[in-house]
PDB file of N, CA and C in Angstrom:
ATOM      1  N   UNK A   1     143.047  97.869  64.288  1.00  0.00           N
ATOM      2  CA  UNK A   1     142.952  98.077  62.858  1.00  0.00           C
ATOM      3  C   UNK A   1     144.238  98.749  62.385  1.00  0.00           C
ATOM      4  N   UNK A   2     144.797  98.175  61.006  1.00  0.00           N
ATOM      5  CA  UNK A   2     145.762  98.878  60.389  1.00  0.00           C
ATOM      6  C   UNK A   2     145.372  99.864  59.600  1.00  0.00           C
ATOM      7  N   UNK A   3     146.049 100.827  59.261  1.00  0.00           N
ATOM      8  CA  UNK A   3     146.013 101.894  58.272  1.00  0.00           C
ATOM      9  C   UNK A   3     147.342 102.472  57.977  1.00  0.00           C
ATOM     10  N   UNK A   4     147.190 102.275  56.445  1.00  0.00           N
ATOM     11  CA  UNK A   4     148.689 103.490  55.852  1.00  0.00           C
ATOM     12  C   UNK A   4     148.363 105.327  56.029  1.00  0.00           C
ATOM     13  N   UNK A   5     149.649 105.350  55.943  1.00  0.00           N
ATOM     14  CA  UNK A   5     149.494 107.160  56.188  1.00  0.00           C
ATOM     15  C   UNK A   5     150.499 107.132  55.242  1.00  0.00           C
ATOM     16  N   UNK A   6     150.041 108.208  54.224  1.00  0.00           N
ATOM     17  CA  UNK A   6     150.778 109.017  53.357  1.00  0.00           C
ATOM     18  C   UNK A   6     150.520 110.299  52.872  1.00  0.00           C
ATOM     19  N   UNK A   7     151.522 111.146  53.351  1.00  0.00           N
ATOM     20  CA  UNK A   7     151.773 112.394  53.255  1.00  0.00           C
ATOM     21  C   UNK A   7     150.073 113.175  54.342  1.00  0.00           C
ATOM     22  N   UNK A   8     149.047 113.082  53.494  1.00  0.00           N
ATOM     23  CA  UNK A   8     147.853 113.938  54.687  1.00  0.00           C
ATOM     24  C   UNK A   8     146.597 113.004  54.244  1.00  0.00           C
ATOM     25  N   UNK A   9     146.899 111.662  53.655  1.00  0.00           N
ATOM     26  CA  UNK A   9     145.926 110.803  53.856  1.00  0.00           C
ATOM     27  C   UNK A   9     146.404 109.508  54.370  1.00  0.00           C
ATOM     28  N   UNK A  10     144.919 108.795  54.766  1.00  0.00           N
ATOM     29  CA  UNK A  10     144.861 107.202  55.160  1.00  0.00           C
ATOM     30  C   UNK A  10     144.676 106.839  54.309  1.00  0.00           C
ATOM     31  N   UNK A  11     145.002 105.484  54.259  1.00  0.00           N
ATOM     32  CA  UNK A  11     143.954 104.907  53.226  1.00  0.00           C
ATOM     33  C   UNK A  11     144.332 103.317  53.784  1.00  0.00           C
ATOM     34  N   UNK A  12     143.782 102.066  53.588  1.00  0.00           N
ATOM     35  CA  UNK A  12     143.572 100.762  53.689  1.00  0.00           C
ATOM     36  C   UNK A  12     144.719 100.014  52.875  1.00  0.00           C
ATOM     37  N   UNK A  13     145.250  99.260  54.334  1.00  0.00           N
ATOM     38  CA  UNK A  13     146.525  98.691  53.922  1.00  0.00           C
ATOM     39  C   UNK A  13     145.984  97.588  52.359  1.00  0.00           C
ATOM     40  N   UNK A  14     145.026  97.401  52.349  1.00  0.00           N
ATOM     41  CA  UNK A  14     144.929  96.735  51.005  1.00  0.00           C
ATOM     42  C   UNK A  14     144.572  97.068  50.016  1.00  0.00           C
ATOM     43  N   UNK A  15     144.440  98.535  50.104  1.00  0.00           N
ATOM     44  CA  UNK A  15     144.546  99.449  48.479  1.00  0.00           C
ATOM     45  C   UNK A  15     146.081  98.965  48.065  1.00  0.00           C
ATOM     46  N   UNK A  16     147.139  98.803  48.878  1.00  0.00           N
ATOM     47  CA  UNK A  16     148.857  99.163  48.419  1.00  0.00           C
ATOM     48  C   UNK A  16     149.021  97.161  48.916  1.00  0.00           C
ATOM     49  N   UNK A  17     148.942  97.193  49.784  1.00  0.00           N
ATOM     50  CA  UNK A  17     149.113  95.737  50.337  1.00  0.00           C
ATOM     51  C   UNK A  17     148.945  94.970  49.222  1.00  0.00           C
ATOM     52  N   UNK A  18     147.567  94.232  48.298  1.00  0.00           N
ATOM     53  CA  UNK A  18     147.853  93.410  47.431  1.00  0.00           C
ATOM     54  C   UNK A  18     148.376  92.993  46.820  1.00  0.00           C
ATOM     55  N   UNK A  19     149.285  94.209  45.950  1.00  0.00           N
ATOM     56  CA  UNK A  19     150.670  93.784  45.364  1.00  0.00           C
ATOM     57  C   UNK A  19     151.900  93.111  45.533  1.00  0.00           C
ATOM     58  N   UNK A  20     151.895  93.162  47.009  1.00  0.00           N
ATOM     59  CA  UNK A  20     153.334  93.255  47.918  1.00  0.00           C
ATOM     60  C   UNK A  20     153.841  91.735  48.281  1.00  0.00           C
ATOM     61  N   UNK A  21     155.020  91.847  48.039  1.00  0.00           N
ATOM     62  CA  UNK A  21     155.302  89.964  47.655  1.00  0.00           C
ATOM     63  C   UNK A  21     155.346  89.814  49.429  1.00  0.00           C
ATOM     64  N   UNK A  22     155.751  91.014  50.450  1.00  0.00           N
ATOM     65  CA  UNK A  22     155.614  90.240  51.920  1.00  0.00           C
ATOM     66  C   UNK A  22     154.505  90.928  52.055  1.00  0.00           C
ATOM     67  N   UNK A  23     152.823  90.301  51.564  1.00  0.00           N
ATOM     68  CA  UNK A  23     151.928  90.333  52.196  1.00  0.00           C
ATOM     69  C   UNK A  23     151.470  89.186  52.329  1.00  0.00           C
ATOM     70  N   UNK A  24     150.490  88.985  53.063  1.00  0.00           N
ATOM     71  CA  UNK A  24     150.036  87.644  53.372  1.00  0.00           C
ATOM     72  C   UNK A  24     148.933  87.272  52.557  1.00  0.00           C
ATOM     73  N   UNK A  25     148.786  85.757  52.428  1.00  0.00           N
ATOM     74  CA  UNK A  25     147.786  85.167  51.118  1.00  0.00           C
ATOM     75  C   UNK A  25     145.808  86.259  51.067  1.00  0.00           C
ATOM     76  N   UNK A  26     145.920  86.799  52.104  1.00  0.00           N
ATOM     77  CA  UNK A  26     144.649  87.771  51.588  1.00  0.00           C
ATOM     78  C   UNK A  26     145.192  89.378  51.436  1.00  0.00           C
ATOM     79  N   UNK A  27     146.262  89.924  51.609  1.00  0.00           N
ATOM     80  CA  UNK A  27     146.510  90.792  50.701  1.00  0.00           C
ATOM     81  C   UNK A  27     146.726  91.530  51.957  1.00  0.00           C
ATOM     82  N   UNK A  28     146.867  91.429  52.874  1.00  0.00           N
ATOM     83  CA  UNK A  28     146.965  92.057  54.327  1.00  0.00           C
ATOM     84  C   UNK A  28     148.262  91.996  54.408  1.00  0.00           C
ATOM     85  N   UNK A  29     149.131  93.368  55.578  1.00  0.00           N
ATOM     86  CA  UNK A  29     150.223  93.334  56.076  1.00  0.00           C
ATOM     87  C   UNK A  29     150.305  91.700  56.891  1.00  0.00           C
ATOM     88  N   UNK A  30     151.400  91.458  57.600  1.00  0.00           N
ATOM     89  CA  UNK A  30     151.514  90.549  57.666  1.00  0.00           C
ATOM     90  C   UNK A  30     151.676  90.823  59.246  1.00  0.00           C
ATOM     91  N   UNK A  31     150.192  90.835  60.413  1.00  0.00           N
ATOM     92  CA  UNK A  31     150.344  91.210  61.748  1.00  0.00           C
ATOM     93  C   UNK A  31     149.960  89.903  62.668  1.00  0.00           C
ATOM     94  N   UNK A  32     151.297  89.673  63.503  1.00  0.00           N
ATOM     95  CA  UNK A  32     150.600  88.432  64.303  1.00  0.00           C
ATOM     96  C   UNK A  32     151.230  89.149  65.543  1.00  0.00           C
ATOM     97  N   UNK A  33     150.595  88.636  66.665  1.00  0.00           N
ATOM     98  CA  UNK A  33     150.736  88.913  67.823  1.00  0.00           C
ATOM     99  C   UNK A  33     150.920  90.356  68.100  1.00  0.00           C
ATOM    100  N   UNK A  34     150.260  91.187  67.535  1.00  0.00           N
ATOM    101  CA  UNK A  34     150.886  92.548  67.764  1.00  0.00           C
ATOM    102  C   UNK A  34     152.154  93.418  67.442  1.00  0.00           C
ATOM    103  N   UNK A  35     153.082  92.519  66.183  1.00  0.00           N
ATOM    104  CA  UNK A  35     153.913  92.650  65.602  1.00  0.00           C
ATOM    105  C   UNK A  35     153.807  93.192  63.976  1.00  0.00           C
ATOM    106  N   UNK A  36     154.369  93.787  63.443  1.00  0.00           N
ATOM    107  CA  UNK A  36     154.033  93.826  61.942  1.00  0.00           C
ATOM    108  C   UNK A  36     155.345  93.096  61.498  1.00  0.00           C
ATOM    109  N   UNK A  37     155.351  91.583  60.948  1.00  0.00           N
ATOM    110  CA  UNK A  37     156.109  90.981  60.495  1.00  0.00           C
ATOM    111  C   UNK A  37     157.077  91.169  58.812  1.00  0.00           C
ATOM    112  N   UNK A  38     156.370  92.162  58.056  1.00  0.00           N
ATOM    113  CA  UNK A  38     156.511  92.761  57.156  1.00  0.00           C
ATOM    114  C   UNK A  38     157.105  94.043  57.029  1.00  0.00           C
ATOM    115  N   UNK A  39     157.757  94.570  58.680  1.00  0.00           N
ATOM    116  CA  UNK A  39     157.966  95.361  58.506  1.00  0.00           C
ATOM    117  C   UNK A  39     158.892  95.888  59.880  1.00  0.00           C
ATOM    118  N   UNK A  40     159.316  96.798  60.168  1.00  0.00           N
ATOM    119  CA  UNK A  40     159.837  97.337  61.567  1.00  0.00           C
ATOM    120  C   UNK A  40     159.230  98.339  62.001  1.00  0.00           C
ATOM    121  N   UNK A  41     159.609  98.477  63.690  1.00  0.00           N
ATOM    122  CA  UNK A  41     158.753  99.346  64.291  1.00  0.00           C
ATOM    123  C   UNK A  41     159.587 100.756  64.501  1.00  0.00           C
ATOM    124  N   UNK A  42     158.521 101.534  64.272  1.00  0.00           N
ATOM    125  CA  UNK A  42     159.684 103.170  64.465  1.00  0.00           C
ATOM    126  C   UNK A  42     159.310 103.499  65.927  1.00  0.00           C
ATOM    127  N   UNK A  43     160.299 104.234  66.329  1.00  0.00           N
ATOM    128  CA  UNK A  43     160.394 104.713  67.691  1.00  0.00           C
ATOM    129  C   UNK A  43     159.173 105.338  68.544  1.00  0.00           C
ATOM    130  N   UNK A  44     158.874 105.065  69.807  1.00  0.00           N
ATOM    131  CA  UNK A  44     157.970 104.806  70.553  1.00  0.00           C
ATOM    132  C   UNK A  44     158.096 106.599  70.595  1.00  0.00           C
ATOM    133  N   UNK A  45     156.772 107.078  70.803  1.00  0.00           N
ATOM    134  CA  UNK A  45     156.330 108.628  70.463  1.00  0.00           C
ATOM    135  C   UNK A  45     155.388 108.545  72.335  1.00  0.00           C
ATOM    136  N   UNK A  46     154.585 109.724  71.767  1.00  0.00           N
ATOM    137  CA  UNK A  46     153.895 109.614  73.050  1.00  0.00           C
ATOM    138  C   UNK A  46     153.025 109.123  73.570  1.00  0.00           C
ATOM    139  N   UNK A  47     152.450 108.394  74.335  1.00  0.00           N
ATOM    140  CA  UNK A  47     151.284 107.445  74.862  1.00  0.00           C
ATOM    141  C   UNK A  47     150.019 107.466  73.836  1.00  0.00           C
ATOM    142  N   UNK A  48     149.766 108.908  73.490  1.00  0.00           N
ATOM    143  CA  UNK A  48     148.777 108.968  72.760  1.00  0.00           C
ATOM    144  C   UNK A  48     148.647 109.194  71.850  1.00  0.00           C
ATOM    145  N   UNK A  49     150.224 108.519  70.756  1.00  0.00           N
ATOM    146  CA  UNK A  49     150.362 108.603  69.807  1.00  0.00           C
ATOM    147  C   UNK A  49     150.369 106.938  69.211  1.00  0.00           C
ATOM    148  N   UNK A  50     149.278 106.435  68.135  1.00  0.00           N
ATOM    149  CA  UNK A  50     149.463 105.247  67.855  1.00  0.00           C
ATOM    150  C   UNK A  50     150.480 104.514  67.417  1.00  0.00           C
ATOM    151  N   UNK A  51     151.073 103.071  67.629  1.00  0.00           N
ATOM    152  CA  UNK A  51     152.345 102.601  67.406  1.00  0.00           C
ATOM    153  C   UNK A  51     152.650 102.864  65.807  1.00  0.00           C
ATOM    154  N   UNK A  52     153.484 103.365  65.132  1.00  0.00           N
ATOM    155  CA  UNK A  52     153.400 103.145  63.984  1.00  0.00           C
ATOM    156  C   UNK A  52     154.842 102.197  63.794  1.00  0.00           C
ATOM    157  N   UNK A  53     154.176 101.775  62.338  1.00  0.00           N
ATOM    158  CA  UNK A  53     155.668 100.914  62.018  1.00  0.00           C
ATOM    159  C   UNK A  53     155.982 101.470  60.582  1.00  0.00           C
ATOM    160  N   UNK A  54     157.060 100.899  59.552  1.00  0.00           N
ATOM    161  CA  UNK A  54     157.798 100.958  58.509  1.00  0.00           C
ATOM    162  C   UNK A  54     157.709  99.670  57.480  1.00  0.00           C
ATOM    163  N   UNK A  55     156.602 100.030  56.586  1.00  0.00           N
ATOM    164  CA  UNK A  55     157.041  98.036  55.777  1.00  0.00           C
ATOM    165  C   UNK A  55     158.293  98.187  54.849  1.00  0.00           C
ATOM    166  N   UNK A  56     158.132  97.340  54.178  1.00  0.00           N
ATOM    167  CA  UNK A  56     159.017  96.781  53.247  1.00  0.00           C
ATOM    168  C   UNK A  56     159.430  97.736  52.303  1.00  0.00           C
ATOM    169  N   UNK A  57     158.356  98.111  52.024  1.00  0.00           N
ATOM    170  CA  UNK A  57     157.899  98.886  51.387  1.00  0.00           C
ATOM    171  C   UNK A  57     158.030 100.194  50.874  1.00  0.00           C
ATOM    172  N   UNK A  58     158.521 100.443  52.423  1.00  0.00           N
ATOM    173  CA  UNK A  58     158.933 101.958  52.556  1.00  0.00           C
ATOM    174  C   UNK A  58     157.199 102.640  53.334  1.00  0.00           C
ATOM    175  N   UNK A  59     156.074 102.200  53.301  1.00  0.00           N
ATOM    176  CA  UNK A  59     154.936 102.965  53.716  1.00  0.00           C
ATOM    177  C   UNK A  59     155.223 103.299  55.509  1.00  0.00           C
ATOM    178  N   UNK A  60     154.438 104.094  56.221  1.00  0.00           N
ATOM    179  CA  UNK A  60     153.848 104.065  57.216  1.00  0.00           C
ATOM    180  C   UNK A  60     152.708 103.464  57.209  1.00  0.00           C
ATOM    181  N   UNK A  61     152.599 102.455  58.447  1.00  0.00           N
ATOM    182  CA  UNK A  61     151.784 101.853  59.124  1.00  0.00           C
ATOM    183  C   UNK A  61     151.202 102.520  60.435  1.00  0.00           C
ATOM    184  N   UNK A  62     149.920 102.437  60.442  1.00  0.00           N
ATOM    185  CA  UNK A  62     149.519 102.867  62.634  1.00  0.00           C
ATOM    186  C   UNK A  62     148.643 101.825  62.843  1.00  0.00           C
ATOM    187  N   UNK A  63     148.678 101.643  63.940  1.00  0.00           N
ATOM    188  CA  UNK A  63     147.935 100.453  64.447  1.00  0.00           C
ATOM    189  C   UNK A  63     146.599 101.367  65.299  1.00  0.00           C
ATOM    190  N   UNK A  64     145.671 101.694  64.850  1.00  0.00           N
ATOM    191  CA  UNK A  64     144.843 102.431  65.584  1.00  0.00           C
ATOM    192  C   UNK A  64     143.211 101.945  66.080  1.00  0.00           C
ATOM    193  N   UNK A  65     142.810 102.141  67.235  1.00  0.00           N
ATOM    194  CA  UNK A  65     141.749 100.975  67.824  1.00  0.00           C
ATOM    195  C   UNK A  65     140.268 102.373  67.816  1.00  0.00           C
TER     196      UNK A  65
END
């Protein structure tokens, strides 16, 4: 599952996502294969820290299960 982080909340990549001209036709980041295509990945933290990435956008992304 994706989720944005901003500043000391989450919230659902498709509260902000819908707008976004690189989102995909249902309003979702744009994730295939375990990639966020919409965006780049920031530097690998510690094992038990979830991958996060950077969209277009400027948001934080985490990929958290």
């Amino acid at each position: 599952m994706l989720v944005m982080m901003m500043d000391d909340q989450i919230i659902s990549p498709k509260t902000v996502c819908q707008s976004c001209c690189w989102a995909d036709r249902s309003g979702q980041p744009r994730w295939r294969q375990g990639n966020l295509t919409c965006g780049h990945p920031l530097g690998k933290g510690d094992r038990h820290v979830p991958n996060q990435y950077e969209c277009q956008m400027g948001f934080r992304i985490a990929q958290i299960s």
